[in-house]
Protein backbone atom coordinates (compact mmCIF):
# COMPACT_ATOMS: atom_id res chain seq x y z
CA UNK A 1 -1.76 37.21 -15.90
CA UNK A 2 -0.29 35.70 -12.69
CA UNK A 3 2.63 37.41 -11.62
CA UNK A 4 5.09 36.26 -8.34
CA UNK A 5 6.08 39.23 -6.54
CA UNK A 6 9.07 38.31 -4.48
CA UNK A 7 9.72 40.44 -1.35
CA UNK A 8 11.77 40.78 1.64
CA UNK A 9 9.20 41.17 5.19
CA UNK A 10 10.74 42.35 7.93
CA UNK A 11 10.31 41.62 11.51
CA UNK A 12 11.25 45.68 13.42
CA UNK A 13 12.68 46.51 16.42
CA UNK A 14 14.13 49.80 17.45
CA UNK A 15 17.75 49.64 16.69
CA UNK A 16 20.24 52.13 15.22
CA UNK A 17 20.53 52.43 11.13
CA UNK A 18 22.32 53.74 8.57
CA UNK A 19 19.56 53.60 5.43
CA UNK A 20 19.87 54.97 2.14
CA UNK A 21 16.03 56.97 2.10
CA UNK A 22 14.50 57.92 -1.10
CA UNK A 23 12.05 60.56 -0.33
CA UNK A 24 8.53 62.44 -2.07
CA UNK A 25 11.54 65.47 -3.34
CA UNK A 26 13.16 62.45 -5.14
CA UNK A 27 16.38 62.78 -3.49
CA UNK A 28 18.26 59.94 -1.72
CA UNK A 29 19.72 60.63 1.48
CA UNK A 30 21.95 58.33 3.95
CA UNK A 31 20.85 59.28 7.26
CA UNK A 32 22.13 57.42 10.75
CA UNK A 33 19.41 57.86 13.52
CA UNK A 34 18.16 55.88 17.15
CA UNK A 35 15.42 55.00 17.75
CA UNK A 36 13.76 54.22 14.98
CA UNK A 37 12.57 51.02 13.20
CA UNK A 38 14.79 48.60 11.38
CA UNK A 39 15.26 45.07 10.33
CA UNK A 40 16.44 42.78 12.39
CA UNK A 41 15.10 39.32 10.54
CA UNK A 42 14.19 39.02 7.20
CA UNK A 43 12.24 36.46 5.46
CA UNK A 44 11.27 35.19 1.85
CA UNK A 45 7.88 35.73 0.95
CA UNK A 46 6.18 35.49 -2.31
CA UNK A 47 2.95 36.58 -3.33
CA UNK A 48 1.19 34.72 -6.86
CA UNK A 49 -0.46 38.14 -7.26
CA UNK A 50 -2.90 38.25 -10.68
CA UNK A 51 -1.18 41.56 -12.88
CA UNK A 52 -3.49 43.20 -14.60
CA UNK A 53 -2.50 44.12 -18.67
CA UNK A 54 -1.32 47.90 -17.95
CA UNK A 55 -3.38 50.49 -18.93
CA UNK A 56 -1.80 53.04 -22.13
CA UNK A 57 -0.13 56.03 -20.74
CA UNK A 58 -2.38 58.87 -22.20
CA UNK A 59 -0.39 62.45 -22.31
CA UNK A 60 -2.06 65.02 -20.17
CA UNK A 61 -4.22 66.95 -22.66
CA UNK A 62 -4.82 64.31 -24.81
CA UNK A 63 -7.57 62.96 -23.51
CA UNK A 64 -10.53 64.98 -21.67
CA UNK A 65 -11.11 62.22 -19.19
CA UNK A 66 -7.61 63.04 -17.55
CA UNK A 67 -8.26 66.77 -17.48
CA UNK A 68 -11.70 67.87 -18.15
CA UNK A 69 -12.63 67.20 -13.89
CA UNK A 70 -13.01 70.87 -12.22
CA UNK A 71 -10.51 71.61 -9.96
CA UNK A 72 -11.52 69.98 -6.42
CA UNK A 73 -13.35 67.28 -7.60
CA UNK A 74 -11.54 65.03 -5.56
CA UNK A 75 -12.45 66.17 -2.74
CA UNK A 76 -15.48 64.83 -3.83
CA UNK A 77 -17.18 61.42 -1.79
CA UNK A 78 -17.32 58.24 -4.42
CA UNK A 79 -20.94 56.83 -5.66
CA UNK A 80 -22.09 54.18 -3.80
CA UNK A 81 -20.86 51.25 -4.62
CA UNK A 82 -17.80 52.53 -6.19
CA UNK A 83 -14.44 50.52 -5.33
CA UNK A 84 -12.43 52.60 -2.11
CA UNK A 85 -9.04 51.33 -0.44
CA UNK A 86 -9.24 50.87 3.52
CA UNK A 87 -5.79 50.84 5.06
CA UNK A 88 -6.16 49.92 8.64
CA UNK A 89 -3.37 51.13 10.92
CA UNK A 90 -2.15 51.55 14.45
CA UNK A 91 -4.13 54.83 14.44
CA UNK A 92 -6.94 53.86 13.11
CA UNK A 93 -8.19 53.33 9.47
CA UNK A 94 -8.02 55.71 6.63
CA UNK A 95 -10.32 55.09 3.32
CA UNK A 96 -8.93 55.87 0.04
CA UNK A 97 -10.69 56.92 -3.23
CA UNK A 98 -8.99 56.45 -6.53
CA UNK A 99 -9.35 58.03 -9.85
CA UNK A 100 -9.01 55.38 -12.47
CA UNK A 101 -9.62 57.94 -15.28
CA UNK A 102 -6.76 60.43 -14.48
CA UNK A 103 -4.21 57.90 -13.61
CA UNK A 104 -4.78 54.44 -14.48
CA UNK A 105 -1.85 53.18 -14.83
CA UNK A 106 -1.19 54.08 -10.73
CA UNK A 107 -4.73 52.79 -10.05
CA UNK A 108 -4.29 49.83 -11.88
CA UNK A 109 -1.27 49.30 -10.01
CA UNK A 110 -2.01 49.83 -6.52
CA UNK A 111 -5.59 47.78 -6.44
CA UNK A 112 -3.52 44.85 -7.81
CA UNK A 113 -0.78 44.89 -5.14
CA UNK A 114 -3.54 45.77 -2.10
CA UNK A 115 -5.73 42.45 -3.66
CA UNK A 116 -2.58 40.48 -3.88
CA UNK A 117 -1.57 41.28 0.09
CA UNK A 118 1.28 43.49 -0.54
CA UNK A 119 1.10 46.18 1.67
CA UNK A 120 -0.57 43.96 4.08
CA UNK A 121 1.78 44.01 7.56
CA UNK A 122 4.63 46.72 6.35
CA UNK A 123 5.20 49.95 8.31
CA UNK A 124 5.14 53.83 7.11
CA UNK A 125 8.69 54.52 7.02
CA UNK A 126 8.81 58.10 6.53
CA UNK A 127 6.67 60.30 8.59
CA UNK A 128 7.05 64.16 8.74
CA UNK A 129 5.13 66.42 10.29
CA UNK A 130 3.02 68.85 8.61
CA UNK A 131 4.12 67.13 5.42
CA UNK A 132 3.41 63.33 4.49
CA UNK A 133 3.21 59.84 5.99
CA UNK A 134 4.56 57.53 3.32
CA UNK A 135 4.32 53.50 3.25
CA UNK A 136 4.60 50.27 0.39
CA UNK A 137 8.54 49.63 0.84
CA UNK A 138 9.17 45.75 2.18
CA UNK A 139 12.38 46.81 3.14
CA UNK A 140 11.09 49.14 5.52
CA UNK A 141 14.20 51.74 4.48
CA UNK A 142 12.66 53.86 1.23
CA UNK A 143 14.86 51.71 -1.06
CA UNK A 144 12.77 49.08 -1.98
CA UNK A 145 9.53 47.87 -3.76
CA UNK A 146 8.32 46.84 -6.79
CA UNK A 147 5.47 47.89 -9.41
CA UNK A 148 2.85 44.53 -9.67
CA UNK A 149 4.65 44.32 -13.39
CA UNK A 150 7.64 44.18 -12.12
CA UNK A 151 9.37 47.20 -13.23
CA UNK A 152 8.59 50.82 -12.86
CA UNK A 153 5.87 52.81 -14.20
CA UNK A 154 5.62 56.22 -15.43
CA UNK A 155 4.52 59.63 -14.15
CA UNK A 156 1.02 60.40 -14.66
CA UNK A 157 -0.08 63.98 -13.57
CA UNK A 158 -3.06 65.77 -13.75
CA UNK A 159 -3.83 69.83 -13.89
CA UNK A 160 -6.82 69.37 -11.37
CA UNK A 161 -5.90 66.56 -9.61
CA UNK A 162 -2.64 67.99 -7.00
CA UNK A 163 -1.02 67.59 -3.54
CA UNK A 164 -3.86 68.84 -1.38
CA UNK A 165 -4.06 68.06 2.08
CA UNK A 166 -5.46 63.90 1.91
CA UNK A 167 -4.03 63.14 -1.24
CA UNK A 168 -2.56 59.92 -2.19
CA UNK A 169 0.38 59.49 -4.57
CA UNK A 170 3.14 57.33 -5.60
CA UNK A 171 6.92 58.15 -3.95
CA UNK A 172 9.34 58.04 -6.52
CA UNK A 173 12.73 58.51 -6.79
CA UNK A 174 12.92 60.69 -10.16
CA UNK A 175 11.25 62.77 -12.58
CA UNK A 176 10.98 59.45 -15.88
CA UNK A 177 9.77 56.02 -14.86
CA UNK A 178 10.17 55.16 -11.20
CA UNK A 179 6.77 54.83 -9.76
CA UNK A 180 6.89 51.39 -8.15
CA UNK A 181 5.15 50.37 -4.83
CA UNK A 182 5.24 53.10 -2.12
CA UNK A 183 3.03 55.65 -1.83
CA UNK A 184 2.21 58.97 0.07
CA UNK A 185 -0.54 60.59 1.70
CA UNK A 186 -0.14 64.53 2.14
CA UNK A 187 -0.85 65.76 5.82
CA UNK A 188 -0.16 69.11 5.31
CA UNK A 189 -3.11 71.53 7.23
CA UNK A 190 -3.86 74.35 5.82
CA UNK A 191 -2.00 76.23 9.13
CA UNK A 192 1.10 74.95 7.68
CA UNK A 193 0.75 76.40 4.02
CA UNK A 194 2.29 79.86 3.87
CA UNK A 195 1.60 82.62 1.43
CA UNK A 196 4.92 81.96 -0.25
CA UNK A 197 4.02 78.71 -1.19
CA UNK A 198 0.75 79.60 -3.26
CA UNK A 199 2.26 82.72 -4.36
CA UNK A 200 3.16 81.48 -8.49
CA UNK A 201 -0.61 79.76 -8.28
CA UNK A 202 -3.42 81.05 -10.17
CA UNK A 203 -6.24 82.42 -7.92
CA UNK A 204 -8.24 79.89 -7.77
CA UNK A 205 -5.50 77.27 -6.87
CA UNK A 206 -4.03 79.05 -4.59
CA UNK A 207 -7.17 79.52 -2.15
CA UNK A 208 -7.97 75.92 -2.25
CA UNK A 209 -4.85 75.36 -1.05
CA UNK A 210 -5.04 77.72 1.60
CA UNK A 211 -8.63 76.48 2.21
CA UNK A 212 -7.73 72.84 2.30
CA UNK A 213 -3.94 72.48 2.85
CA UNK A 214 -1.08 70.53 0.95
CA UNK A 215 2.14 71.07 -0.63
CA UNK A 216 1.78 72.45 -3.98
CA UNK A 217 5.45 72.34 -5.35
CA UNK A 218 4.86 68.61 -5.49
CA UNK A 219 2.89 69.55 -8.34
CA UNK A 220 3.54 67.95 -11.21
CA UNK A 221 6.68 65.71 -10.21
CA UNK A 222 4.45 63.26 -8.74
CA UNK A 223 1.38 60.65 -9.81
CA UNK A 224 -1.30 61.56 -7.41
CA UNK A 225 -3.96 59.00 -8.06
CA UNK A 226 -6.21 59.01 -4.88
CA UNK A 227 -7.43 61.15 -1.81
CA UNK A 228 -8.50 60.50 1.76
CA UNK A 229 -11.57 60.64 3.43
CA UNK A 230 -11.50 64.00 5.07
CA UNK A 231 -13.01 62.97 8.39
CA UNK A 232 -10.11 59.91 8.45
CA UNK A 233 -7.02 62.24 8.53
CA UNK A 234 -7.32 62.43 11.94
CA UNK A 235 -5.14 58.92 11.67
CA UNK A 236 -3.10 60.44 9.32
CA UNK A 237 -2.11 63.30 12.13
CA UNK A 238 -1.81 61.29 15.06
CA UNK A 239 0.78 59.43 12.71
CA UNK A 240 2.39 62.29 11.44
CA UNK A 241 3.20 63.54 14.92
CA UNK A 242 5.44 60.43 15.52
CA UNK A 243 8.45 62.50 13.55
CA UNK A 244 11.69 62.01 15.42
CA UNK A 245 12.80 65.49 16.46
CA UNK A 246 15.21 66.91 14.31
CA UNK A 247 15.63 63.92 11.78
CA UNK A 248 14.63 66.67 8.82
CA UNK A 249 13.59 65.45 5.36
CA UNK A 250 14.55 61.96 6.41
CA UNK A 251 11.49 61.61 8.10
CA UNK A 252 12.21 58.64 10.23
CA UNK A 253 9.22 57.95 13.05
CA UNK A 254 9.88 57.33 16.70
CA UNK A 255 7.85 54.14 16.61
CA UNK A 256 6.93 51.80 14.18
CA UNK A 257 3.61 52.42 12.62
CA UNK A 258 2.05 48.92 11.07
CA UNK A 259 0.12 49.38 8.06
CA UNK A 260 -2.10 46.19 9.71
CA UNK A 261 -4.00 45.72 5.76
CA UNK A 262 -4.70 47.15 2.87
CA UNK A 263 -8.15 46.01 1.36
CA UNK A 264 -10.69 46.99 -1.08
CA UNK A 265 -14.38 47.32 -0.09
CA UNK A 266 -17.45 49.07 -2.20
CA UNK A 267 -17.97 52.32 -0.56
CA UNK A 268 -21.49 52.24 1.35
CA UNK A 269 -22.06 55.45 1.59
CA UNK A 270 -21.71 56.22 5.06
């Protein structure tokens, strides 16, 4: 069904804010920085964006084709010809895989609002370093965005599929149903991951995380639903750096950082 997704698209500029952020730890903070990007114009724009029926929440364990993927597979390349996300940014362009089968309703979701032009021309408006870059608000604050139906979705989580380094996964701002537009990628190296934060992992968990990075007490509270292309996070780091000293949690970047287009190609193999 045909759905209009009305939005506010902002034209930035580096002025001083005060903006409510809601952040991957599902808090919301009000945070007053320089520097950074924030709206100066706004205008209407609506999208006649074709919402797909949503896909039945399964419970994890239900259903072996949410849980029955060894742990790593998605670290795994797609087949060829297999549907992948290409975000092309100031940095360079970062391909997505998705994994219909352990989170469809997030998959379902996101391909709908990257066909329809959503993401198409808004910035990543939380960046920290050694953490996440995180994008899909039209406000440009944290505080906005919508699901393609219109209201928010529900968490979807996965034993095998976590927050290692390159994975994607919607930003929400609570434990129940608030999985709407924005998303995350994790940037955390595997320098960065400490034996503190593996240390209530089993074995095996724990030394892919020190193998491969990530954040592992994200575990759980959030619906990861993609991963990166390993050799792309290079545009993921040079983004990540762009952290205004000493903003925290808040994660507000120094520049703006355009998220140019969001598109969906078949994966070629290369």
């Amino acid at each position: 069904m045909k759905r209009c997704v009305t939005f506010t698209a902002l034209t930035m500029s580096a002025v001083m804010i005060a903006a409510s952020l809601t952040g991957c730890g599902g808090n919301t903070k009000t945070t007053s920085t320089s520097g950074t990007a924030a709206a100066t114009t706004a205008t209407t724009k609506v999208l006649n964006i074709d919402a797909p029926e949503m896909p039945d929440f399964v419970v994890p364990g239900a259903n072996g084709s949410r849980n029955s993927k060894p742990l790593g597979f998605q670290f795994e390349k797609p087949a060829v010809g297999e549907e992948i996300v290409v975000l092309t940014t100031d940095y360079g362009k970062i391909r997505l895989r998705l994994f219909a089968d352990e989170a469809p309703i997030a998959v379902a979701n996101f391909l709908a609002l990257v066909k329809g032009g959503y993401y198409d021309g808004l910035i990543f408006h939380r960046i920290i370093t050694d953490f996440m870059i995180q994008s899909g608000d039209p406000l440009g604050n944290g505080t906005g965005g919508k699901s393609v139906w219109g209201d928010p979705f529900i968490l979807e989580t996965n034993a095998n599929l976590l927050n290692f380094r390159g994975a994607l996964a919607m930003a929400n701002s609570g434990p129940n149903q608030t999985n709407g537009s924005q998303f995350y990628i994790v940037q955390t190296p595997k320098t960065a991951v400490k034996d503190d934060d593996v240390k209530n992992l089993s074995k095996e968990t724990a030394a892919l995380y020190k193998e491969k990075g990530g954040k592992p007490y994200l575990d759980g509270g959030y619906t990861v639903f993609g991963q990166a292309f390993a050799e792309d996070l290079k545009a993921v780091d040079e983004i990540a750096k762009l952290q205004v000293s000493g903003s925290g949690e808040s994660g507000t970047p120094s520049k703006t950082v355009v998220l140019k287009s969001a598109k969906v190609e078949k994966y070629d193999g290369k």
